[in-house]
C-alpha atoms as a PDB file:
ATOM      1  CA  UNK A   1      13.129 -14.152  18.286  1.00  0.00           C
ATOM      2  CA  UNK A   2      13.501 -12.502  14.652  1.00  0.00           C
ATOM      3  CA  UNK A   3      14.249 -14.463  11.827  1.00  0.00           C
ATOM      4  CA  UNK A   4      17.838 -13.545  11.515  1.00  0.00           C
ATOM      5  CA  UNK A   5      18.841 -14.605  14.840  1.00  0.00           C
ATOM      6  CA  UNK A   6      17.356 -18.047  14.410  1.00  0.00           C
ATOM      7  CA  UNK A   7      19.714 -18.372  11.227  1.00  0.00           C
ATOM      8  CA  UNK A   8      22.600 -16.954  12.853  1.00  0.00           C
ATOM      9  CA  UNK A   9      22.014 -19.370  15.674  1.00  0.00           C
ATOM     10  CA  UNK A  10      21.606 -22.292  13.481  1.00  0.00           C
ATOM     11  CA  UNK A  11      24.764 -21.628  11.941  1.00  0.00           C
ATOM     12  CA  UNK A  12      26.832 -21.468  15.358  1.00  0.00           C
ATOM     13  CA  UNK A  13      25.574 -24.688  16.020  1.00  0.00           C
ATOM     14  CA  UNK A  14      27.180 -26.693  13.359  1.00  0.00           C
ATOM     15  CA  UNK A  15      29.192 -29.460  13.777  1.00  0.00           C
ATOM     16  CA  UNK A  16      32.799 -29.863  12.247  1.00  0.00           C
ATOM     17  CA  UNK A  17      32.437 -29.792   8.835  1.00  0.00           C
ATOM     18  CA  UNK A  18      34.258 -32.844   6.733  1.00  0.00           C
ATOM     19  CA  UNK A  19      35.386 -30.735   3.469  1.00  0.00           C
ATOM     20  CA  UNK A  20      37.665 -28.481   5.064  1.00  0.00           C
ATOM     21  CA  UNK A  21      37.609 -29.790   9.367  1.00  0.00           C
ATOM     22  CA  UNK A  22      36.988 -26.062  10.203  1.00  0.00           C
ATOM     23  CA  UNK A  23      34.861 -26.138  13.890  1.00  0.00           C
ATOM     24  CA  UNK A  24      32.628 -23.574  13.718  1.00  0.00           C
ATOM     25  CA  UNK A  25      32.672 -21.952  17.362  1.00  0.00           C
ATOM     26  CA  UNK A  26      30.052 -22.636  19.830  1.00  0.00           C
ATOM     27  CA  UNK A  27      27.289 -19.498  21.278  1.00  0.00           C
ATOM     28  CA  UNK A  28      25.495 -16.996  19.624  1.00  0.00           C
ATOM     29  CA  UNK A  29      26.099 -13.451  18.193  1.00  0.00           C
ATOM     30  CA  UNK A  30      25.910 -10.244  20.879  1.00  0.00           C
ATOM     31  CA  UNK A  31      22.774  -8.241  20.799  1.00  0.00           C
ATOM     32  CA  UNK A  32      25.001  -5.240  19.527  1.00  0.00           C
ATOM     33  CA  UNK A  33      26.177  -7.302  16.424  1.00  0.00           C
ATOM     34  CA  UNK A  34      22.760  -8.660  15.603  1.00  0.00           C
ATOM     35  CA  UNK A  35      21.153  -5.411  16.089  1.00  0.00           C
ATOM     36  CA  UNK A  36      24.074  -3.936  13.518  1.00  0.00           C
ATOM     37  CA  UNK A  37      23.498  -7.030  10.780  1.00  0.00           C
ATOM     38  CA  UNK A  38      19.438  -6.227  11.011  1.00  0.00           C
ATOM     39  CA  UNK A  39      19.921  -2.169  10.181  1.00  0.00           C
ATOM     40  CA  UNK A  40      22.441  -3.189   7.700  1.00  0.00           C
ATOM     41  CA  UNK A  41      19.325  -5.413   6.196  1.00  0.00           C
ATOM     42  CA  UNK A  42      16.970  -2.801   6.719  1.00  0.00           C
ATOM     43  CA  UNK A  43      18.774   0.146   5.051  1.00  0.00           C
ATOM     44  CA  UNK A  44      19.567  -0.043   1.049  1.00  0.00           C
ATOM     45  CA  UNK A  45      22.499   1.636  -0.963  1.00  0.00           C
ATOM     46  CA  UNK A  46      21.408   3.651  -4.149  1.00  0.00           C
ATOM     47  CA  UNK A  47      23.152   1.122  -6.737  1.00  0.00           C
ATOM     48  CA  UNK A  48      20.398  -1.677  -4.844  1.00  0.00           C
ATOM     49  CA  UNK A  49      17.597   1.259  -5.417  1.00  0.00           C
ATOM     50  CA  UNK A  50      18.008   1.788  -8.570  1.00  0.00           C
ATOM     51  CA  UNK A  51      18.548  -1.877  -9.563  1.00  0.00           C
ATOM     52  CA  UNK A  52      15.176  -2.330  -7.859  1.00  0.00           C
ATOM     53  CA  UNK A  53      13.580   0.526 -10.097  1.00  0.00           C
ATOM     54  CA  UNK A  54      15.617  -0.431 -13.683  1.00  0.00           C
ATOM     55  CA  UNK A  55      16.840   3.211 -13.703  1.00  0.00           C
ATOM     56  CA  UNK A  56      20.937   4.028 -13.283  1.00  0.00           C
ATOM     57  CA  UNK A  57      22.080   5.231  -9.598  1.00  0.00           C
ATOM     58  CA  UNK A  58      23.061   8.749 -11.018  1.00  0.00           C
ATOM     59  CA  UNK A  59      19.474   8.648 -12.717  1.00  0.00           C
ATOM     60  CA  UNK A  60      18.079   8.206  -9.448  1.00  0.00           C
ATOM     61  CA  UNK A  61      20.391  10.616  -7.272  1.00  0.00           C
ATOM     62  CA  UNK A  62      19.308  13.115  -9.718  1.00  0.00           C
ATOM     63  CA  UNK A  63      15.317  12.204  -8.492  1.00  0.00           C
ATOM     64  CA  UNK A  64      16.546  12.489  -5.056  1.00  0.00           C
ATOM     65  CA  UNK A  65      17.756  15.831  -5.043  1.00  0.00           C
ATOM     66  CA  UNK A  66      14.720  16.663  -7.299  1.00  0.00           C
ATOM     67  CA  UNK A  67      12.555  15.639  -4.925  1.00  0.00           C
ATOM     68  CA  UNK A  68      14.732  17.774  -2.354  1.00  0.00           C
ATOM     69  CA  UNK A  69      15.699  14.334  -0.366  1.00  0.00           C
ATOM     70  CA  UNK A  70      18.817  14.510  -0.964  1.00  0.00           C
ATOM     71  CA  UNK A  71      21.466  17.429  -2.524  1.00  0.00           C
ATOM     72  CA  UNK A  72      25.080  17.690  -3.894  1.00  0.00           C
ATOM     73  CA  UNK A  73      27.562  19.903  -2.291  1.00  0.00           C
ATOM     74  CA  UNK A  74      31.265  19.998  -3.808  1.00  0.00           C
ATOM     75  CA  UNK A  75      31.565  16.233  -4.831  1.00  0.00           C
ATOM     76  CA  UNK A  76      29.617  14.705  -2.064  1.00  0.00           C
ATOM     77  CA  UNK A  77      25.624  13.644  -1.950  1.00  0.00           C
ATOM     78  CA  UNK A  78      24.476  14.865   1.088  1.00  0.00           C
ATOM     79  CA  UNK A  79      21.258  14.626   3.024  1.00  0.00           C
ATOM     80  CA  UNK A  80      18.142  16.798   3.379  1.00  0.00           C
ATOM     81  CA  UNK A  81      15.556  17.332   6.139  1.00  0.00           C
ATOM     82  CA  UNK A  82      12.981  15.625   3.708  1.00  0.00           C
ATOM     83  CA  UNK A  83      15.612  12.696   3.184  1.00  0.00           C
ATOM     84  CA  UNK A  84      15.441  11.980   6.937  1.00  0.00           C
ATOM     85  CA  UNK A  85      11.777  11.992   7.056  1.00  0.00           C
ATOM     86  CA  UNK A  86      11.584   9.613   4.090  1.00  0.00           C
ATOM     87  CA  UNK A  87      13.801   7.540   5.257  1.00  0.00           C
ATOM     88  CA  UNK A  88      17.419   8.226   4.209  1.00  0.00           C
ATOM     89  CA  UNK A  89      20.614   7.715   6.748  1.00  0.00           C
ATOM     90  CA  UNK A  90      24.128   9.943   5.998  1.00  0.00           C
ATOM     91  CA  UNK A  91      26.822   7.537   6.096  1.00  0.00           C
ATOM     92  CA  UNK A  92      30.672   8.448   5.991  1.00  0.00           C
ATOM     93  CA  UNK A  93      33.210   5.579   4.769  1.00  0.00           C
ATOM     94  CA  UNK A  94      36.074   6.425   7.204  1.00  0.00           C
ATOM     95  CA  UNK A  95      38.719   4.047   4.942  1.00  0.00           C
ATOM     96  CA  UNK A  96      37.613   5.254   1.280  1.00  0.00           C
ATOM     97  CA  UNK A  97      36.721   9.473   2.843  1.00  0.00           C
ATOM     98  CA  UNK A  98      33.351   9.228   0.996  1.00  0.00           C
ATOM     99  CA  UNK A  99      30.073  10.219   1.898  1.00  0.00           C
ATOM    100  CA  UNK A 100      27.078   8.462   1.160  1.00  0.00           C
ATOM    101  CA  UNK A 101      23.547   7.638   1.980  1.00  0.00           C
ATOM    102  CA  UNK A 102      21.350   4.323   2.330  1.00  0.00           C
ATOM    103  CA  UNK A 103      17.861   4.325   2.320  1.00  0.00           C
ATOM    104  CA  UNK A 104      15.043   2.122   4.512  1.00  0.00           C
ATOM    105  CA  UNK A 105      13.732  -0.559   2.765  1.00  0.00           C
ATOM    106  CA  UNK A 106      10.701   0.767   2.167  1.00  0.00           C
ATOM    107  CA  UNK A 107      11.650   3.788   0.007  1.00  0.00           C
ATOM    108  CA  UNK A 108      10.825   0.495  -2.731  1.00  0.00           C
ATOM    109  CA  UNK A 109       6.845   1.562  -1.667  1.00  0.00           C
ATOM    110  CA  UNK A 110       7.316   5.179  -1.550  1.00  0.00           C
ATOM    111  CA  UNK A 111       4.291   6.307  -4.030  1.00  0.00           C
ATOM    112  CA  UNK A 112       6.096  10.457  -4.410  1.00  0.00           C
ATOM    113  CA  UNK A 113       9.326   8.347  -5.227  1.00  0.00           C
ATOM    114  CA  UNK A 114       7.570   6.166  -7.618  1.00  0.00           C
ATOM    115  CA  UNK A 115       5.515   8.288  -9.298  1.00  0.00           C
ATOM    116  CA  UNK A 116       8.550  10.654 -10.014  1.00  0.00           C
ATOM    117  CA  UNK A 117      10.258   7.655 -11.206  1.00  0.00           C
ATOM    118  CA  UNK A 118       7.492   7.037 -14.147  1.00  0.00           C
ATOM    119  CA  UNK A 119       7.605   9.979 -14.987  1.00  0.00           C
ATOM    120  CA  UNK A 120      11.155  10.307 -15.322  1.00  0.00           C
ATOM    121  CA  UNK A 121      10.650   7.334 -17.515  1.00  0.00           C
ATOM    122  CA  UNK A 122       8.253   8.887 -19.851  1.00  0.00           C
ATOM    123  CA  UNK A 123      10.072  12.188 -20.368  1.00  0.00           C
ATOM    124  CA  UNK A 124      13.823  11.096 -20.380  1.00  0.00           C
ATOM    125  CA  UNK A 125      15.005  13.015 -23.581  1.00  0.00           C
ATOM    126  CA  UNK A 126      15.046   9.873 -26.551  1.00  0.00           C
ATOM    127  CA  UNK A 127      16.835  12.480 -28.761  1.00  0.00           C
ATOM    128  CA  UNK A 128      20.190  12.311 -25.853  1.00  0.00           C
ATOM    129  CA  UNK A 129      19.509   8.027 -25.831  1.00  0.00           C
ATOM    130  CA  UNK A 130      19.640   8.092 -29.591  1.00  0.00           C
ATOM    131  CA  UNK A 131      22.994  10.356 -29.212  1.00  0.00           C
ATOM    132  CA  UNK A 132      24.588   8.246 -27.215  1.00  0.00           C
ATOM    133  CA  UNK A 133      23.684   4.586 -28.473  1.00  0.00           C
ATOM    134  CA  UNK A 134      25.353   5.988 -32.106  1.00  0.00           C
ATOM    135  CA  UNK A 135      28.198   6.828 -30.646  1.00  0.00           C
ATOM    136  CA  UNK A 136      28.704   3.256 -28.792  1.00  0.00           C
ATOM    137  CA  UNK A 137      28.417   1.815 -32.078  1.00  0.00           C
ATOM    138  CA  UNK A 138      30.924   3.985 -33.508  1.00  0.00           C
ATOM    139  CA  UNK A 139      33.380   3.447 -30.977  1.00  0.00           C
ATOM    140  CA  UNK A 140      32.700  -0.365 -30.829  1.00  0.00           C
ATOM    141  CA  UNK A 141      33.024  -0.043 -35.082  1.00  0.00           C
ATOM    142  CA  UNK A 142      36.189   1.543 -33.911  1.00  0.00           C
ATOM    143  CA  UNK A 143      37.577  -1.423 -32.055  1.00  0.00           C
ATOM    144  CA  UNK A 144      36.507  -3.551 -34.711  1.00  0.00           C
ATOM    145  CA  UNK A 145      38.389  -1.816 -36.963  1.00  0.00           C
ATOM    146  CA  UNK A 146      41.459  -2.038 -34.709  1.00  0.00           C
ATOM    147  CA  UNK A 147      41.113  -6.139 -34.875  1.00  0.00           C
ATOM    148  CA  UNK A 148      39.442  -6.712 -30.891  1.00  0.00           C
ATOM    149  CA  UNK A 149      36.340  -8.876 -30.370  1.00  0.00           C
ATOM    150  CA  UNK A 150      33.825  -6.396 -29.473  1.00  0.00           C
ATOM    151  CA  UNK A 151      30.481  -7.178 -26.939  1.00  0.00           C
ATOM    152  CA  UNK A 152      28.091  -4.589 -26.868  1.00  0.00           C
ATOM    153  CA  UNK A 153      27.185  -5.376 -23.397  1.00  0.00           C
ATOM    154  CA  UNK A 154      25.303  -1.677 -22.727  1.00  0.00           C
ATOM    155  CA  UNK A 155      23.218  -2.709 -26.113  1.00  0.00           C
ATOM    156  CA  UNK A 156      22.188  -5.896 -24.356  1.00  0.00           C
ATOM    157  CA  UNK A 157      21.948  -5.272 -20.822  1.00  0.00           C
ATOM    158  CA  UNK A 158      20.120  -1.626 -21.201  1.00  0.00           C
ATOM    159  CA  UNK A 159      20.170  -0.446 -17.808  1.00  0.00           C
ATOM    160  CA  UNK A 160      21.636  -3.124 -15.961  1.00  0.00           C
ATOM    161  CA  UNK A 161      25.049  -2.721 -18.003  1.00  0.00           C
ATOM    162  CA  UNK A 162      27.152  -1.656 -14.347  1.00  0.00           C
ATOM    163  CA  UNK A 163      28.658   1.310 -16.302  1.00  0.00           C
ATOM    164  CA  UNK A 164      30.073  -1.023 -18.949  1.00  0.00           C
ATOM    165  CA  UNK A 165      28.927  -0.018 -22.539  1.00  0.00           C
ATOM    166  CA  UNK A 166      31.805  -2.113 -24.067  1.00  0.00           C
ATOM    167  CA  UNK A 167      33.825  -5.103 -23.655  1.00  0.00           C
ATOM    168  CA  UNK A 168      36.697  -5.514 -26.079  1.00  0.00           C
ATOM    169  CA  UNK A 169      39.328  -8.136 -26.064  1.00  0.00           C
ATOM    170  CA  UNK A 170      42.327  -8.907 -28.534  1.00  0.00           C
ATOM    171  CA  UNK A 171      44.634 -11.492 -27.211  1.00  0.00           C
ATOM    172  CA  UNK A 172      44.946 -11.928 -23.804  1.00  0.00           C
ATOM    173  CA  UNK A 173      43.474  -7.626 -23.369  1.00  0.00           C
ATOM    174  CA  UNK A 174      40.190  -6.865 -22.438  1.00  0.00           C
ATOM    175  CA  UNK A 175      39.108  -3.408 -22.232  1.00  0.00           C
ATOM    176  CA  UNK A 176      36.050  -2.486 -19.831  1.00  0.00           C
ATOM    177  CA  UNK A 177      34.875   0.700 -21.661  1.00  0.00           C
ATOM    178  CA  UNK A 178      32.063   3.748 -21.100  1.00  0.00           C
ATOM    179  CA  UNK A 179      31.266   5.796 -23.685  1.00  0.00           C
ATOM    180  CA  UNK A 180      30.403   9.753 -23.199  1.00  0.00           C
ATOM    181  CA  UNK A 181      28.762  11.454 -25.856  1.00  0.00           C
ATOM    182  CA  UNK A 182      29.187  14.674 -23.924  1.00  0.00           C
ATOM    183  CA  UNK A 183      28.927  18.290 -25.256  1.00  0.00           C
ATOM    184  CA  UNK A 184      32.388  19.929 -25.214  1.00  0.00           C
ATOM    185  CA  UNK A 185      31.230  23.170 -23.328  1.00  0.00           C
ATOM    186  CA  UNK A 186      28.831  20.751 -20.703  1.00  0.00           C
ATOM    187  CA  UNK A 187      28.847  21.888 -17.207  1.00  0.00           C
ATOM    188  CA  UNK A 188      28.866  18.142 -16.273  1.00  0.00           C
ATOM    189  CA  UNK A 189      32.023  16.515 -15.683  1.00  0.00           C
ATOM    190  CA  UNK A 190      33.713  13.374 -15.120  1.00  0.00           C
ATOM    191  CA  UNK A 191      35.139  13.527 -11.649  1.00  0.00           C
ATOM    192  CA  UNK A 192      37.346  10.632  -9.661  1.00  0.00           C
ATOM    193  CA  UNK A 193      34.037  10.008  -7.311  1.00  0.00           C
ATOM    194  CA  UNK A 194      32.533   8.842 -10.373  1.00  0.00           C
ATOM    195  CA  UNK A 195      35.966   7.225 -11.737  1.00  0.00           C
ATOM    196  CA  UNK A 196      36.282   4.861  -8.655  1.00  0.00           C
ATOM    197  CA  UNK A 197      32.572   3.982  -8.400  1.00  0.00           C
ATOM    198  CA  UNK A 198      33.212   3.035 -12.007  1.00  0.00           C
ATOM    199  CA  UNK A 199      36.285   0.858 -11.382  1.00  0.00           C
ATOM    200  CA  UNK A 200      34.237  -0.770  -8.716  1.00  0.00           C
ATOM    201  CA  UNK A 201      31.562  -2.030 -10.691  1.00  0.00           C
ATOM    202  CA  UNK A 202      33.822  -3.201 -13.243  1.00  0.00           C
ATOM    203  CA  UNK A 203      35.768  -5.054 -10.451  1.00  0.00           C
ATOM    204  CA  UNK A 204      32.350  -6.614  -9.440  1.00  0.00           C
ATOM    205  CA  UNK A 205      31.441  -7.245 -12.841  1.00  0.00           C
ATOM    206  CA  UNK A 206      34.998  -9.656 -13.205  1.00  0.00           C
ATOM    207  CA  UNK A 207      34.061 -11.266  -9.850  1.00  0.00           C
ATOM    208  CA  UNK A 208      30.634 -12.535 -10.762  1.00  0.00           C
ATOM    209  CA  UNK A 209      32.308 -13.388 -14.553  1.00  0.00           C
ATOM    210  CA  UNK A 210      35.336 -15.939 -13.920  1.00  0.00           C
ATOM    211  CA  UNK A 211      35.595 -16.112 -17.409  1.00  0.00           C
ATOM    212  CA  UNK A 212      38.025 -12.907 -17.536  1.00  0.00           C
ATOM    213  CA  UNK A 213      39.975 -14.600 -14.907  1.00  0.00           C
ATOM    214  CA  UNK A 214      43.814 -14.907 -16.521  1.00  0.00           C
ATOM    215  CA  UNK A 215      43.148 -11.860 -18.583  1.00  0.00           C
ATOM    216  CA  UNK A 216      45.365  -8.174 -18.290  1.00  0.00           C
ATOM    217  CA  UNK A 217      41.961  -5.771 -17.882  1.00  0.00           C
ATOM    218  CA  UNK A 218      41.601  -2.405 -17.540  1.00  0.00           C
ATOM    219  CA  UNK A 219      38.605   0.111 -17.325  1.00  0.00           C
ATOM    220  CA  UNK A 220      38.353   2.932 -20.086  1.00  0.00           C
ATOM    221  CA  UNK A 221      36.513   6.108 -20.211  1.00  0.00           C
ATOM    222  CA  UNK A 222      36.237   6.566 -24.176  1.00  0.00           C
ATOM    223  CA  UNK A 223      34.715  10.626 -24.467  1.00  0.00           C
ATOM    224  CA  UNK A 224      34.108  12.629 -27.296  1.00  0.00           C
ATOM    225  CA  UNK A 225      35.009  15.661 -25.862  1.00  0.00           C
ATOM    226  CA  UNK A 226      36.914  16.738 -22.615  1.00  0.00           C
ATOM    227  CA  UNK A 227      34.630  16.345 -19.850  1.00  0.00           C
ATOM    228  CA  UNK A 228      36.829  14.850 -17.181  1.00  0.00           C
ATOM    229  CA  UNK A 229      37.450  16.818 -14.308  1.00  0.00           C
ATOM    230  CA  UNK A 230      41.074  17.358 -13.249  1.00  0.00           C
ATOM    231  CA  UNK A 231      40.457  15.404  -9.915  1.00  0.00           C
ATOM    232  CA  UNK A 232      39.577  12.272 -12.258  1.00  0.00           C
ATOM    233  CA  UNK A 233      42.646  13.022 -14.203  1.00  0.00           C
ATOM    234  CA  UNK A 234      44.719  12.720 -10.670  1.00  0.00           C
ATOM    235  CA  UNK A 235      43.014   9.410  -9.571  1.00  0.00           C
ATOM    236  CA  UNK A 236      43.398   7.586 -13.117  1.00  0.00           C
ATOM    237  CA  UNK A 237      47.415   8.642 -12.678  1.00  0.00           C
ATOM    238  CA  UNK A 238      47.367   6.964  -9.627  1.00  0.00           C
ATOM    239  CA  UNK A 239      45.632   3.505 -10.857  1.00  0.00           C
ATOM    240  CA  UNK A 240      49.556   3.248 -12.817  1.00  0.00           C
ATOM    241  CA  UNK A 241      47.388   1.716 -16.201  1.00  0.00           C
ATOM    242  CA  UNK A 242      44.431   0.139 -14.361  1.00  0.00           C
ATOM    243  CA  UNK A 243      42.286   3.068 -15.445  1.00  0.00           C
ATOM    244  CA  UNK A 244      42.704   5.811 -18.743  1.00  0.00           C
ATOM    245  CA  UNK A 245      40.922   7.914 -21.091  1.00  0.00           C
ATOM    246  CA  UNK A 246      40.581   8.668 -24.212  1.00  0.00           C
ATOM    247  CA  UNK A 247      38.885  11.420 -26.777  1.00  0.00           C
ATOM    248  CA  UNK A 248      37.604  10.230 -30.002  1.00  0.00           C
ATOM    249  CA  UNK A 249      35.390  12.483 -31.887  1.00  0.00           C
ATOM    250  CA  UNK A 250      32.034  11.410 -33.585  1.00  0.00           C
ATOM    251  CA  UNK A 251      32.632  11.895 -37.351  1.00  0.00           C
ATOM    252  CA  UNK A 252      28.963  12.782 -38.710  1.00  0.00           C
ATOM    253  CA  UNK A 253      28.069  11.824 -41.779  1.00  0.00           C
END
């Protein structure tokens, strides 16, 4: 019997509990279910990959589809021939319409994925880092200047930020911000694929933080130039003030 059917079994067989008289019924899970909570445990998403590896999830998409594992078509990561043999599984969300893939557990091991990884590590342009740490501190100078409490939670979390560069509060406001230092004519833009997965992680980032509890919040994408893609435009209409945007230009001195 695996290990996660002896827990799952253990569980079941708890008595009433005393703090809140809920019976917890009596038998054991169906093979089906236990076979579907084992590939769940088996298979990891991207965000758990990357947290693994210290590197961002877009970071490591773009080593996927480097490595030919995985490529983008339209707005959607979608997998390759070499994916499947390595490991990957295409997934569909049928309530959110979004494709997207999880990987076996032991992509973690994979030496072609690691050593790409290092690499990636040695060679990732400092001159673009540099570029866009000054221009978190001059938007968090910015806030400053505007009377809000600023965190500079990208400065001190590095990689493991979640997509939050900025936290600024004044009163009972706090603003969840990301900063793009983006070239006006870039071929990369900010589309509502990328807008939701960042409201999500700022919505995780509250629920593991009680302390923002009782707070009005909202996420902000703070760009120097227009990058966001008119799809991203649509979806932060739709959020009705949960989600904006906003250009401010880098003076240079």
């Amino acid at each position: 019997m695996s290990k996660i059917i002896k827990i799952l079994n253990i569980l079941f067989k708890k008595k009433e509990t005393k703090k809140d008289n809920f019976k917890i019924p009596s038998g054991t899970y169906t093979k089906r279910t236990i076979k579907a909570l084992e590939i769940k445990e088996e298979n990891l998403s991207v965000t758990e990959i990357a947290k693994h590896f210290k590197i961002t999830p877009a970071n490591l998409n773009q080593i996927f589809q480097k490595l030919n594992w995985s490529k983008r078509e339209q707005r959607w990561i979608i997998l390759t021939d070499s994916g499947k043999y390595n490991g990957a599984k295409q997934c569909y969300d049928t309530k959110n319409k979004v494709k997207y893939l999880r990987w076996n557990k032991s992509i973690k091991n994979n030496k072609q994925l690691i050593k790409e990884i290092e690499a990636f590590k040695k060679i990732e342009p400092k001159s673009n880092k540099i570029k866009g740490e000054d221009y978190e501190k001059f938007i968090a100078e910015h806030y400053r200047n505007q009377g809000y409490f600023v965190w500079e939670h990208g400065k001190e979390k590095g990689r493991l930020d979640q997509g939050i560069d900025l936290i600024v509060k004044k009163n009972k406001e706090i603003i969840f911000i990301q900063c793009k230092n983006w070239k006006e004519n870039t071929r990369f833009k900010i589309d509502h694929v990328r807008v939701k997965a960042s409201r999500t992680e700022a919505r995780d980032f509250m629920l593991i933080n009680p302390l923002f509890k009782g707070y009005k919040n909202k996420f902000r994408y703070t760009i120097s130039n227009d990058c966001m893609h008119p799809s991203a435009i649509k979806y932060i209409e739709e959020t009705k003030g949960l989600l904006d945007y906003e250009i401010i230009e880098m003076k240079e001195n």
